[in-house]
PDB file of N, CA and C in Angstrom:
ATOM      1  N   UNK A   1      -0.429   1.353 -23.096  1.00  0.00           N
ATOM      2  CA  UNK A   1      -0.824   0.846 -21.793  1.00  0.00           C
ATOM      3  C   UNK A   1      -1.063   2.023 -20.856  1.00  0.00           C
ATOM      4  N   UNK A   2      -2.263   2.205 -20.325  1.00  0.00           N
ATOM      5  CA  UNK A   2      -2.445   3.183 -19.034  1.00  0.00           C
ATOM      6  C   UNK A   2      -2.178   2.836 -17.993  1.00  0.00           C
ATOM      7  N   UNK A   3      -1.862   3.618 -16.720  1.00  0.00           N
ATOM      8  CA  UNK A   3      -1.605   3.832 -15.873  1.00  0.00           C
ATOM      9  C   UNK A   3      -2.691   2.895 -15.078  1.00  0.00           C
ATOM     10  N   UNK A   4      -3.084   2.923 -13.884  1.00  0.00           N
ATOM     11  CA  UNK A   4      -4.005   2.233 -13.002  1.00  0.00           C
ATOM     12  C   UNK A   4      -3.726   2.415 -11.456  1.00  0.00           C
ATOM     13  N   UNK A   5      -4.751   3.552 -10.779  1.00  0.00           N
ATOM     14  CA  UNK A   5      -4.505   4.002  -9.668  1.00  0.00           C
ATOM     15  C   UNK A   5      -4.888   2.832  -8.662  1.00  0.00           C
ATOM     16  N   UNK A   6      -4.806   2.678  -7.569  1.00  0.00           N
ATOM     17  CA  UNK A   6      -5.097   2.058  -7.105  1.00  0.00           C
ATOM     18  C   UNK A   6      -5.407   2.373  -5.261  1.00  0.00           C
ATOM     19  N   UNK A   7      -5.928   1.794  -4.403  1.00  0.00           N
ATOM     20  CA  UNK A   7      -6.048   2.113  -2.775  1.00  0.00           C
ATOM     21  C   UNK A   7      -5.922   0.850  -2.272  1.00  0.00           C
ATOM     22  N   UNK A   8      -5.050   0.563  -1.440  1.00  0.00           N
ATOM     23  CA  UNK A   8      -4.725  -0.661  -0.932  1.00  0.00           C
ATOM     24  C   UNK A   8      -4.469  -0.373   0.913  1.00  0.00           C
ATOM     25  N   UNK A   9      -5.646  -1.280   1.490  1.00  0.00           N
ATOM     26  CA  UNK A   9      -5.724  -0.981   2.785  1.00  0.00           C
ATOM     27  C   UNK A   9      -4.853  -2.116   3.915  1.00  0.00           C
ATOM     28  N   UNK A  10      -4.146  -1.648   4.684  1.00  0.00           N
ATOM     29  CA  UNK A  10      -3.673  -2.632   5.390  1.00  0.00           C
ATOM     30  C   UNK A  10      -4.005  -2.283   6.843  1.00  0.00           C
ATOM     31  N   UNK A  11      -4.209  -2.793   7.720  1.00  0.00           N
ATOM     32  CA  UNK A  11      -5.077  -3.283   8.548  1.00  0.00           C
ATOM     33  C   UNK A  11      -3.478  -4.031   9.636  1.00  0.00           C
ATOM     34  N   UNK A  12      -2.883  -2.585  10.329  1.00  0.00           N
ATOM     35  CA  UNK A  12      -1.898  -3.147  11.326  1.00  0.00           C
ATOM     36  C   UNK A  12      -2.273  -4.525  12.123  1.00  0.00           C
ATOM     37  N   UNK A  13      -1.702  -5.121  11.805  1.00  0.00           N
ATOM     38  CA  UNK A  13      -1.456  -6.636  13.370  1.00  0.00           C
ATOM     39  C   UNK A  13      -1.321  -6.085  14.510  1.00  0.00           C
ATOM     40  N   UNK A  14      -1.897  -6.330  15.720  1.00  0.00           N
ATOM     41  CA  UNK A  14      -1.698  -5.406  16.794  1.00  0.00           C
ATOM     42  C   UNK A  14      -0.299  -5.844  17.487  1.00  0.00           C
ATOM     43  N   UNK A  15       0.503  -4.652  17.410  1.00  0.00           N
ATOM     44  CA  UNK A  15       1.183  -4.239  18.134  1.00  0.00           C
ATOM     45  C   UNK A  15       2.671  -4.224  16.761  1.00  0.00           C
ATOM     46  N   UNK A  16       1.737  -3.871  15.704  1.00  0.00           N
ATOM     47  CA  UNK A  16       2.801  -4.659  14.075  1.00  0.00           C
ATOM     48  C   UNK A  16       2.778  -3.197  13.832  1.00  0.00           C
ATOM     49  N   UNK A  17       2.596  -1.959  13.994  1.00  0.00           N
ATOM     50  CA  UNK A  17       2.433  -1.144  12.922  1.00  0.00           C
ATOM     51  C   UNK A  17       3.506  -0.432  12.973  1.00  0.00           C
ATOM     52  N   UNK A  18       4.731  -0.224  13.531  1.00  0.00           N
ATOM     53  CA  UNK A  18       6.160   0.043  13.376  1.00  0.00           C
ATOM     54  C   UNK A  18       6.470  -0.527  12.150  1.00  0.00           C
ATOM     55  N   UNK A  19       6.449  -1.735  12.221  1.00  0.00           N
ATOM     56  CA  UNK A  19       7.077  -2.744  11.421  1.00  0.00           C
ATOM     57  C   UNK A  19       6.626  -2.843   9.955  1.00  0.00           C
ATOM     58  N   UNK A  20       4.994  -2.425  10.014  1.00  0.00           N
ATOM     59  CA  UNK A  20       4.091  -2.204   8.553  1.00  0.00           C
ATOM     60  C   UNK A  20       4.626  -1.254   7.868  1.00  0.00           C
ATOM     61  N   UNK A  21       4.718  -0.048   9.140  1.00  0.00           N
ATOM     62  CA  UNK A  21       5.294   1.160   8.188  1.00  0.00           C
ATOM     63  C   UNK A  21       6.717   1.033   8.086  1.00  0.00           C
ATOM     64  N   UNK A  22       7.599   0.797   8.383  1.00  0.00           N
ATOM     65  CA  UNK A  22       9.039   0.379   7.755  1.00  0.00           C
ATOM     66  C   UNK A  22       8.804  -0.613   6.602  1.00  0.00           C
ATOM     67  N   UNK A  23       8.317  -1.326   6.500  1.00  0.00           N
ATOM     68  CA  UNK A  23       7.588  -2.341   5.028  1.00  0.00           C
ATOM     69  C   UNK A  23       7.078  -1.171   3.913  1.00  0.00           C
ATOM     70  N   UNK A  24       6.432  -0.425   4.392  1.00  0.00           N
ATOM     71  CA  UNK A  24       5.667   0.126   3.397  1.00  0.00           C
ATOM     72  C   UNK A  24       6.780   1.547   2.477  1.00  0.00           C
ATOM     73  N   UNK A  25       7.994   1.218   3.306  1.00  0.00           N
ATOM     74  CA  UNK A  25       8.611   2.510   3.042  1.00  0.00           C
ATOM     75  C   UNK A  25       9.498   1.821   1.796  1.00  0.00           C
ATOM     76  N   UNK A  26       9.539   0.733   2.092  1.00  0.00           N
ATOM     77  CA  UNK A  26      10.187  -0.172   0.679  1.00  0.00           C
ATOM     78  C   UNK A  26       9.375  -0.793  -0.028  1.00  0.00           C
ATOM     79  N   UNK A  27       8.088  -0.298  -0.054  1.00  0.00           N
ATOM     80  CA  UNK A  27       7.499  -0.788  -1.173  1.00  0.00           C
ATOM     81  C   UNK A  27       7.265  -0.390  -2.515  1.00  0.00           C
ATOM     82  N   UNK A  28       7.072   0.864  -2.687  1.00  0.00           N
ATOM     83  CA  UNK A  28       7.298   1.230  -4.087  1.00  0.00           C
ATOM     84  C   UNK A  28       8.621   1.197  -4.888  1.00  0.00           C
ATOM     85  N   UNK A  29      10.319   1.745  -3.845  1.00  0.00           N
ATOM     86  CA  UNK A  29      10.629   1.321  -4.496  1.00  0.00           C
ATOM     87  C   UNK A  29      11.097  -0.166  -4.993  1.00  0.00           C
ATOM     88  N   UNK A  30      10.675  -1.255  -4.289  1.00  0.00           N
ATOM     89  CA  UNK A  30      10.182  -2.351  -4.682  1.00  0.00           C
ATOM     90  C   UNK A  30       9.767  -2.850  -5.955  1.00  0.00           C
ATOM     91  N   UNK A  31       8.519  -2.337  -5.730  1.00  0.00           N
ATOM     92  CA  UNK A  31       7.710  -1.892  -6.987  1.00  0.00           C
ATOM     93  C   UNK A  31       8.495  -2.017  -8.381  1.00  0.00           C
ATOM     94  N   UNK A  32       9.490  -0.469  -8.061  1.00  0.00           N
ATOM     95  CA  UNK A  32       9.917   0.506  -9.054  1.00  0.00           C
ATOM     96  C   UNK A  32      11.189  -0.753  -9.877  1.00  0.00           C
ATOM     97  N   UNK A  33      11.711  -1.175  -8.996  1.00  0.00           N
ATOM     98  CA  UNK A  33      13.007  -2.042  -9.227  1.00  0.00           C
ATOM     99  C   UNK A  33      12.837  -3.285 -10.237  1.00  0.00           C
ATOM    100  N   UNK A  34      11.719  -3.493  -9.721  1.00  0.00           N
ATOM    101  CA  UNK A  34      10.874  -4.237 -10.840  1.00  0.00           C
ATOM    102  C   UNK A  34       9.985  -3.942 -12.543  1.00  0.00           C
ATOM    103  N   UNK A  35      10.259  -2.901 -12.312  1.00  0.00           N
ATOM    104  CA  UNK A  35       9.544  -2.030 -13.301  1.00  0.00           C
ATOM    105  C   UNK A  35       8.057  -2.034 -13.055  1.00  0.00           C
ATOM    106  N   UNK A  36       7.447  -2.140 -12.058  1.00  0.00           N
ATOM    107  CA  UNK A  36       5.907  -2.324 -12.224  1.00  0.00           C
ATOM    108  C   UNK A  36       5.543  -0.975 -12.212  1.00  0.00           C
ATOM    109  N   UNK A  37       5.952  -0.380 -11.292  1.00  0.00           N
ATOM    110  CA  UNK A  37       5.348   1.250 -11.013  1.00  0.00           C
ATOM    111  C   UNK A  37       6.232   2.194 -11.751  1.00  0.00           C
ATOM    112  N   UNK A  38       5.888   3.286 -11.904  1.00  0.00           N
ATOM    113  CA  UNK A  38       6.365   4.810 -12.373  1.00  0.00           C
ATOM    114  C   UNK A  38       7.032   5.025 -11.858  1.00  0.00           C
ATOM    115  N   UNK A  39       7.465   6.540 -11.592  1.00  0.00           N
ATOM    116  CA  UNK A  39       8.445   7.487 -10.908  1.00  0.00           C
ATOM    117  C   UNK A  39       7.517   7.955  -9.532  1.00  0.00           C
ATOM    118  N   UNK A  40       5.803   8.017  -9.744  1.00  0.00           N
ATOM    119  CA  UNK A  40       5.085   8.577  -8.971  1.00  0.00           C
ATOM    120  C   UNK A  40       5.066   8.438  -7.841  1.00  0.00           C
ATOM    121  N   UNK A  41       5.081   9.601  -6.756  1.00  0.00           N
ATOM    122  CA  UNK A  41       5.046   8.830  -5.393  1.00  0.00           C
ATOM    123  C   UNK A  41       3.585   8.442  -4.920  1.00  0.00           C
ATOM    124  N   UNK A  42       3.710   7.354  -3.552  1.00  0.00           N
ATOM    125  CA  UNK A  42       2.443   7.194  -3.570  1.00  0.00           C
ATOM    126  C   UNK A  42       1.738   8.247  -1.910  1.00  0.00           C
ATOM    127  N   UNK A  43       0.597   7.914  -1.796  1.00  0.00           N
ATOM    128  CA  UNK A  43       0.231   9.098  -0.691  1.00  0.00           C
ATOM    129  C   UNK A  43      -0.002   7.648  -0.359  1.00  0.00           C
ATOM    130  N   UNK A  44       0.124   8.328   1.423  1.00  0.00           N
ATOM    131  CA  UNK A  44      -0.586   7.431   2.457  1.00  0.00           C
ATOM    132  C   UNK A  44      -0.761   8.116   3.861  1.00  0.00           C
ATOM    133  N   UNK A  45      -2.217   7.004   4.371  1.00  0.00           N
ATOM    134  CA  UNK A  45      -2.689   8.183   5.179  1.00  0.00           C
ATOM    135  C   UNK A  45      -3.365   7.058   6.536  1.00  0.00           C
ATOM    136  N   UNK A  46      -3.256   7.211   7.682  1.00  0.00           N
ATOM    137  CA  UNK A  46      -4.152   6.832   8.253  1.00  0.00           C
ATOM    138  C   UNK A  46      -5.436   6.827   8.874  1.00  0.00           C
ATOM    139  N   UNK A  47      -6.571   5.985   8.784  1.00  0.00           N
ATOM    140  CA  UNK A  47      -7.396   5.966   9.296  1.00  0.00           C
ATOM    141  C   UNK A  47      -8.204   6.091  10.324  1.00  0.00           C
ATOM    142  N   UNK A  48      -9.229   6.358  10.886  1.00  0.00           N
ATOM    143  CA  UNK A  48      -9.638   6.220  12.372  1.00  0.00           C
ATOM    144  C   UNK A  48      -9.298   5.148  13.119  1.00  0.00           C
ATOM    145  N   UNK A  49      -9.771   3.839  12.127  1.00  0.00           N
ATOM    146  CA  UNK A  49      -9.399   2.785  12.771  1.00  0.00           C
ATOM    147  C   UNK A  49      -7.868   2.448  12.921  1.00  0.00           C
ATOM    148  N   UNK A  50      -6.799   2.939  12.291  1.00  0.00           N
ATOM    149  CA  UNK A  50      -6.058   2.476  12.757  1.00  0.00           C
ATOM    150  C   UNK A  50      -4.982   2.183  11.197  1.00  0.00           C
ATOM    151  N   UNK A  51      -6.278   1.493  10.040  1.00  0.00           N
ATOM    152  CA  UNK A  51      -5.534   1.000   8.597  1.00  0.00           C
ATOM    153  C   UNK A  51      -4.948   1.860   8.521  1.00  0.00           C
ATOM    154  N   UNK A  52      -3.943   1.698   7.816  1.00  0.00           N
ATOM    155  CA  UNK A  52      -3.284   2.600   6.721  1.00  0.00           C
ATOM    156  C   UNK A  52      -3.605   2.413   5.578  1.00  0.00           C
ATOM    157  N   UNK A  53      -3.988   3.836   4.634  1.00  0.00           N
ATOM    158  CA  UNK A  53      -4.252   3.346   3.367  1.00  0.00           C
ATOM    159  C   UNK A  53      -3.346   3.776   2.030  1.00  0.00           C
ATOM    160  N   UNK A  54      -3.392   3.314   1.432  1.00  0.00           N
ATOM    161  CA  UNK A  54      -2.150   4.348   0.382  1.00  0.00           C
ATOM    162  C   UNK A  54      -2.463   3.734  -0.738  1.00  0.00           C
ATOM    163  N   UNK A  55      -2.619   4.896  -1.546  1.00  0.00           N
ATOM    164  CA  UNK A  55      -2.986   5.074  -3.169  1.00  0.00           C
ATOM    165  C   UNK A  55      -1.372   5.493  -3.810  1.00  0.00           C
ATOM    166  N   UNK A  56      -1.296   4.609  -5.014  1.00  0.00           N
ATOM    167  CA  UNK A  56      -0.429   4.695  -5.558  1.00  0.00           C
ATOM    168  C   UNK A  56      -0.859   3.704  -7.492  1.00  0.00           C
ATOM    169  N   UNK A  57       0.382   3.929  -8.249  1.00  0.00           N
ATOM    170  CA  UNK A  57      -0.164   3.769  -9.660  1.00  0.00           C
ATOM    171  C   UNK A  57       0.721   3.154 -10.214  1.00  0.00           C
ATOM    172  N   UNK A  58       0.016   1.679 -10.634  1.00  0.00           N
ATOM    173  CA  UNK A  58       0.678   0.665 -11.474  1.00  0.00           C
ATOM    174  C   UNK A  58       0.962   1.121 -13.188  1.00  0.00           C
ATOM    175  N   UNK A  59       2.207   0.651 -13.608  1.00  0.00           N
ATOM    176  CA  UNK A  59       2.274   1.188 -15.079  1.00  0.00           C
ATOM    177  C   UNK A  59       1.043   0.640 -15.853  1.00  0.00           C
ATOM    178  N   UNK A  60       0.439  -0.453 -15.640  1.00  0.00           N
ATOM    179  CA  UNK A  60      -0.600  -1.260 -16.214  1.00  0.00           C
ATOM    180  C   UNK A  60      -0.951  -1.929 -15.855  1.00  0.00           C
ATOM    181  N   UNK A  61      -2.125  -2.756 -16.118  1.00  0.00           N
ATOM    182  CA  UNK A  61      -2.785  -3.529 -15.851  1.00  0.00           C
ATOM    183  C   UNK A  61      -2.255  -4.818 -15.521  1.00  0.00           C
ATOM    184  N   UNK A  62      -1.509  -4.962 -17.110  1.00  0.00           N
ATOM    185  CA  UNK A  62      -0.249  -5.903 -17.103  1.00  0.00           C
ATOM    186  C   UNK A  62       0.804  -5.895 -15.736  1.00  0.00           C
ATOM    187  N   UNK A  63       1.340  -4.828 -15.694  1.00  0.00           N
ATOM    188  CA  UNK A  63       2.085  -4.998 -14.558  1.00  0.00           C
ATOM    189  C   UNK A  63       1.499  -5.481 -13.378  1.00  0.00           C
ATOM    190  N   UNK A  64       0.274  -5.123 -13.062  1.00  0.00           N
ATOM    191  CA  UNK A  64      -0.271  -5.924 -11.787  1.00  0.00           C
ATOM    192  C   UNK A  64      -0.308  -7.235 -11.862  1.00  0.00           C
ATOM    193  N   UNK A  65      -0.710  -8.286 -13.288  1.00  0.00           N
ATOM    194  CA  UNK A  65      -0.646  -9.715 -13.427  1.00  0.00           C
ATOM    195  C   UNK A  65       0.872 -10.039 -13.302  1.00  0.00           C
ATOM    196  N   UNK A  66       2.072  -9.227 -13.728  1.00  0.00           N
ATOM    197  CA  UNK A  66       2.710  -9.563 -13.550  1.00  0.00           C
ATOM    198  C   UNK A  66       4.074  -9.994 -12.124  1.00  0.00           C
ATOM    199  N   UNK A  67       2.982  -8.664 -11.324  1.00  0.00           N
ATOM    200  CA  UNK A  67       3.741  -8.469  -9.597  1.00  0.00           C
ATOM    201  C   UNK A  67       3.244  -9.980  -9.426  1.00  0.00           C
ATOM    202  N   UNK A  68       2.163 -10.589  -9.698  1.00  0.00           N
ATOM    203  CA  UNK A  68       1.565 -11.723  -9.252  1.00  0.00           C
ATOM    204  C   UNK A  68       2.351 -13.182  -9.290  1.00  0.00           C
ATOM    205  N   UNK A  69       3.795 -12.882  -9.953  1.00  0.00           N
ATOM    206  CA  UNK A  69       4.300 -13.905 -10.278  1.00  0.00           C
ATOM    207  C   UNK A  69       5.569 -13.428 -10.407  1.00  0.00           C
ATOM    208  N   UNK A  70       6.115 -12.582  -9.482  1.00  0.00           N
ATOM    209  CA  UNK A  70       7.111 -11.922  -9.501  1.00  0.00           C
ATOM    210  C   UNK A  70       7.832 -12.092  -7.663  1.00  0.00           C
ATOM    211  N   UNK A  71       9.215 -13.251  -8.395  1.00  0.00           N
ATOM    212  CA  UNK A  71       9.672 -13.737  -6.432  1.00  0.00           C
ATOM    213  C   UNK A  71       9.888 -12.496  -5.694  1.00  0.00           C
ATOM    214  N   UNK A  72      10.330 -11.182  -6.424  1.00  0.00           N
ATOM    215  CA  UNK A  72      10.726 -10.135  -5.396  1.00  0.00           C
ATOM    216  C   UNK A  72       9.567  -9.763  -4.694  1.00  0.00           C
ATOM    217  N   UNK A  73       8.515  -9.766  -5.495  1.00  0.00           N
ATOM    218  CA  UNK A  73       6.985  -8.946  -4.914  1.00  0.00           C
ATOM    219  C   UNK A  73       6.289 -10.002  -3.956  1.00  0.00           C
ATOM    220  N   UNK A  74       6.885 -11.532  -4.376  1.00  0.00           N
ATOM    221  CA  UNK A  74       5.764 -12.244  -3.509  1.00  0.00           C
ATOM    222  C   UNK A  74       6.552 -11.801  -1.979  1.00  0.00           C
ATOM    223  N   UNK A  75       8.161 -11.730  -2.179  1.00  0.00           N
ATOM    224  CA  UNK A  75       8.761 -11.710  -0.594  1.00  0.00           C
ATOM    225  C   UNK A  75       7.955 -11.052  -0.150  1.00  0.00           C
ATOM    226  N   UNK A  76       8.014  -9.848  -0.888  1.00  0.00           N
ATOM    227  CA  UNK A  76       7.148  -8.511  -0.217  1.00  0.00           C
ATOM    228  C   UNK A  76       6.056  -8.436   0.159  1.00  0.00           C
ATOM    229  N   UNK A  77       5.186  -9.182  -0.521  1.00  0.00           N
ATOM    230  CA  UNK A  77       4.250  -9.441   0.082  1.00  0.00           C
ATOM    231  C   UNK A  77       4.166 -10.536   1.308  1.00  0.00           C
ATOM    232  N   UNK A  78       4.842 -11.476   1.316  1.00  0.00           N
ATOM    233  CA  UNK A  78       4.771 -12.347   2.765  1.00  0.00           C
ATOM    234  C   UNK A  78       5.678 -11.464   3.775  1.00  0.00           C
ATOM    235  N   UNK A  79       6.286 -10.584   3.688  1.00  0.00           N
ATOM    236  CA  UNK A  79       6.634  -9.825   5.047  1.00  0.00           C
ATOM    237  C   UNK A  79       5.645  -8.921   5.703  1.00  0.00           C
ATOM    238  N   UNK A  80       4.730  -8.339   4.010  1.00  0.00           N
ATOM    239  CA  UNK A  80       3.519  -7.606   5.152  1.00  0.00           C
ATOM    240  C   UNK A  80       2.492  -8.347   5.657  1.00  0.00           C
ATOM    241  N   UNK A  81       2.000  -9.632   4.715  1.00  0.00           N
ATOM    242  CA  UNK A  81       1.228 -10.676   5.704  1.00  0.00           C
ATOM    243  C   UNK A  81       1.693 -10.698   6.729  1.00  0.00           C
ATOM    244  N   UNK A  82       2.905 -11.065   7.446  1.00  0.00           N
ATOM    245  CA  UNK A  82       3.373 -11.200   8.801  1.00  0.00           C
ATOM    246  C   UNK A  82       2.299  -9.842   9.582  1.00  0.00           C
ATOM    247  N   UNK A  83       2.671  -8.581   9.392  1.00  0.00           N
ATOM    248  CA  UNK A  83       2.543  -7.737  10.047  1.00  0.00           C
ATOM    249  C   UNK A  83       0.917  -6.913   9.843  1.00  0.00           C
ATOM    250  N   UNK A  84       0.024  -7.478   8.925  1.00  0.00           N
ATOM    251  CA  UNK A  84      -0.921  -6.360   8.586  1.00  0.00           C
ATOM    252  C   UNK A  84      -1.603  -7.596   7.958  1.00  0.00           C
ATOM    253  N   UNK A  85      -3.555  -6.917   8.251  1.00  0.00           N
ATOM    254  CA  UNK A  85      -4.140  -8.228   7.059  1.00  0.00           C
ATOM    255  C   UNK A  85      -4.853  -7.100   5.771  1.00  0.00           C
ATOM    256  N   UNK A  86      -4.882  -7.309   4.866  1.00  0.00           N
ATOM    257  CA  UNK A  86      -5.191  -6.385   3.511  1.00  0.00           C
ATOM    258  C   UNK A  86      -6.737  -6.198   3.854  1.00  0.00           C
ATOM    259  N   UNK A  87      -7.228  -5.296   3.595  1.00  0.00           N
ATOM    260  CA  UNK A  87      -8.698  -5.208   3.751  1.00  0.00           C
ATOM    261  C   UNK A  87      -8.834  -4.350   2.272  1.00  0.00           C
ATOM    262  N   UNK A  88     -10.803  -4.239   2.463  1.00  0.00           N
ATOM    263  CA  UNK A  88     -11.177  -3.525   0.969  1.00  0.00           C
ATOM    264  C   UNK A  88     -11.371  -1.582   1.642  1.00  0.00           C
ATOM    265  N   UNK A  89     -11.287  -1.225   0.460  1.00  0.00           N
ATOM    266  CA  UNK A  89     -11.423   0.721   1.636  1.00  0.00           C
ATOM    267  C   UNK A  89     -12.992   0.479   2.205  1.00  0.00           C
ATOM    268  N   UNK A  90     -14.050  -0.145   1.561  1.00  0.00           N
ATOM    269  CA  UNK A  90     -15.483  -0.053   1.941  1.00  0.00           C
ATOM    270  C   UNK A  90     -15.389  -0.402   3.430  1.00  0.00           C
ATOM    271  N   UNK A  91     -14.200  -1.181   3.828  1.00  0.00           N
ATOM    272  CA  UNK A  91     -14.514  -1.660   5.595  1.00  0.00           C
ATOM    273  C   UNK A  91     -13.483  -0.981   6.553  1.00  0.00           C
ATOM    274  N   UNK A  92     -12.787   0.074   5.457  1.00  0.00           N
ATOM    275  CA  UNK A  92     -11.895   1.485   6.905  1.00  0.00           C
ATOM    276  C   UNK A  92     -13.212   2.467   7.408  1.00  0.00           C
ATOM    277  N   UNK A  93     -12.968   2.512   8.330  1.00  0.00           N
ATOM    278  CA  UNK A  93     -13.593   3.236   9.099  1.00  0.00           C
ATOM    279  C   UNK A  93     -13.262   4.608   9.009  1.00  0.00           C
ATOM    280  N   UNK A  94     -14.797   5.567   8.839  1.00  0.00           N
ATOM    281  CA  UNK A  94     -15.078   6.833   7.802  1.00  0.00           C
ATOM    282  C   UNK A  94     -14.837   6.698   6.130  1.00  0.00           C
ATOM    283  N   UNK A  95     -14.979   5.709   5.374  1.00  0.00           N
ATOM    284  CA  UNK A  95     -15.048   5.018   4.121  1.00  0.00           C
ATOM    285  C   UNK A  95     -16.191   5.834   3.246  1.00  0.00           C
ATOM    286  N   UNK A  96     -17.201   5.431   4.489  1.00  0.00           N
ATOM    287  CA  UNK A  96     -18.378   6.366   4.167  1.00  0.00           C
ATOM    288  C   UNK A  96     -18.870   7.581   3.797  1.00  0.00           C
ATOM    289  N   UNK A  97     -18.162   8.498   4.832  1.00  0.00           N
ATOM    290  CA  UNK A  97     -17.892   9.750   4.730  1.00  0.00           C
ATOM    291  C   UNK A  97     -17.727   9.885   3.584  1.00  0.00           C
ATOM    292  N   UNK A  98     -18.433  11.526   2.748  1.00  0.00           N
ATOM    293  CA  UNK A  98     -18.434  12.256   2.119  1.00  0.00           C
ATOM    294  C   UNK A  98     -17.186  12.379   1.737  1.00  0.00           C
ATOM    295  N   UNK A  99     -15.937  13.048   2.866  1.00  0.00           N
ATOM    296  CA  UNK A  99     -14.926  13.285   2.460  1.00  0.00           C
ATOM    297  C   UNK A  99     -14.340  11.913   3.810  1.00  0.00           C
ATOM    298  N   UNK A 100     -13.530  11.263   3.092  1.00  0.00           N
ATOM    299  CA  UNK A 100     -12.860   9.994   4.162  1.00  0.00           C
ATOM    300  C   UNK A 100     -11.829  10.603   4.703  1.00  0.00           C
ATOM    301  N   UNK A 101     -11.899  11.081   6.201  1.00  0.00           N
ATOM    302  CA  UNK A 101     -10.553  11.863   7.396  1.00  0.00           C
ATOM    303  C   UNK A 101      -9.712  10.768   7.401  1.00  0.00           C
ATOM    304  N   UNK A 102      -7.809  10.788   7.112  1.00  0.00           N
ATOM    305  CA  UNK A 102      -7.110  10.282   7.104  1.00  0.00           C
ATOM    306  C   UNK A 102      -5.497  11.556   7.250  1.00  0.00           C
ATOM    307  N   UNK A 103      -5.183  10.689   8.501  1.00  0.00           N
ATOM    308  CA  UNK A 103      -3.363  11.401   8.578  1.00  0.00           C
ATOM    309  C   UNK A 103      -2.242  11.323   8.046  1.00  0.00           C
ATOM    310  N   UNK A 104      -2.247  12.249   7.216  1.00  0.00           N
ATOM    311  CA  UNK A 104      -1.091  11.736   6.612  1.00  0.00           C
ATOM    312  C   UNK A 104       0.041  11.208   6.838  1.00  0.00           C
ATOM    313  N   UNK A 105       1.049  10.278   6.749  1.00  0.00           N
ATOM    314  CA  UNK A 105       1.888   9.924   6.828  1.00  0.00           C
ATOM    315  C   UNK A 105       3.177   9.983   5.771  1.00  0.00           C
ATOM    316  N   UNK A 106       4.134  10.256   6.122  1.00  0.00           N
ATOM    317  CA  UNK A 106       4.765  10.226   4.942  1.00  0.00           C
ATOM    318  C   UNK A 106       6.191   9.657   5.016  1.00  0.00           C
ATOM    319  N   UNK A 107       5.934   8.339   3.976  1.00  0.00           N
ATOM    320  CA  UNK A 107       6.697   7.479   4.004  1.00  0.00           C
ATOM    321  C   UNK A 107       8.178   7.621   3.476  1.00  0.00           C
ATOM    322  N   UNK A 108       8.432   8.674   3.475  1.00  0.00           N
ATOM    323  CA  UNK A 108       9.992   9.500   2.548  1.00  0.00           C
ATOM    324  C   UNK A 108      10.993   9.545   4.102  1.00  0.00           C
ATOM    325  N   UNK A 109      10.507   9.599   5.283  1.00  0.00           N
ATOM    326  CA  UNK A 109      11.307   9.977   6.410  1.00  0.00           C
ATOM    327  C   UNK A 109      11.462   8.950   7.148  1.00  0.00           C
ATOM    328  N   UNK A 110      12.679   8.729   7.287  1.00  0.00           N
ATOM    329  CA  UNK A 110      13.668   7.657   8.723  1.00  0.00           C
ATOM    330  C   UNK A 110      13.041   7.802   9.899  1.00  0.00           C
TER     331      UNK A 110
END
């Protein structure tokens, strides 16, 4: 089974993005607890507009059908619905760009 990178855009709720990024800081190991993901960390970065985006890597393919039906991952996922709506990277703003400008953030710090 290979690996499978992935970019997943979230799109703060206004006045939510405290709250996104405290979500997002328990999400891999989330993830991890579950066995879906690796050891790998993931990068994340923000956008002009505002998304945050963050690339990170499922053990498989499998594992992604399986987050899909997994009660810990759905919580996780209905707490960031509350706070953020998922978008595709084609609609962050500078997507376009040659090289896409994004700030890093880094989700390891309190």
């Amino acid at each position: 089974m290979n690996e499978v990178m992935v970019i997943a855009c979230y799109r703060p709720k206004r006045g939510r993005e405290k709250e996104l990024l405290a979500e997002m800081k328990s999400h891999l190991p989330t993830l991890r607890a579950q066995g879906l993901v690796g050891e790998g960390p993931s990068l994340a970065g923000r956008a002009r507009d505002g998304t945050i985006v963050e690339v990170f890597r499922w053990k498989s393919e499998d594992a992604i059908a399986k987050a899909h039906e997994n009660p810990a991952v759905a919580a996780m996922w209905e707490r960031f619905g509350a706070v953020c709506d998922y978008t595709a990277i084609s609609k962050v703003e500078g997507a376009s760009d040659l090289f896409t400008p994004l700030e890093p953030i880094n989700l390891n710090e309190d």
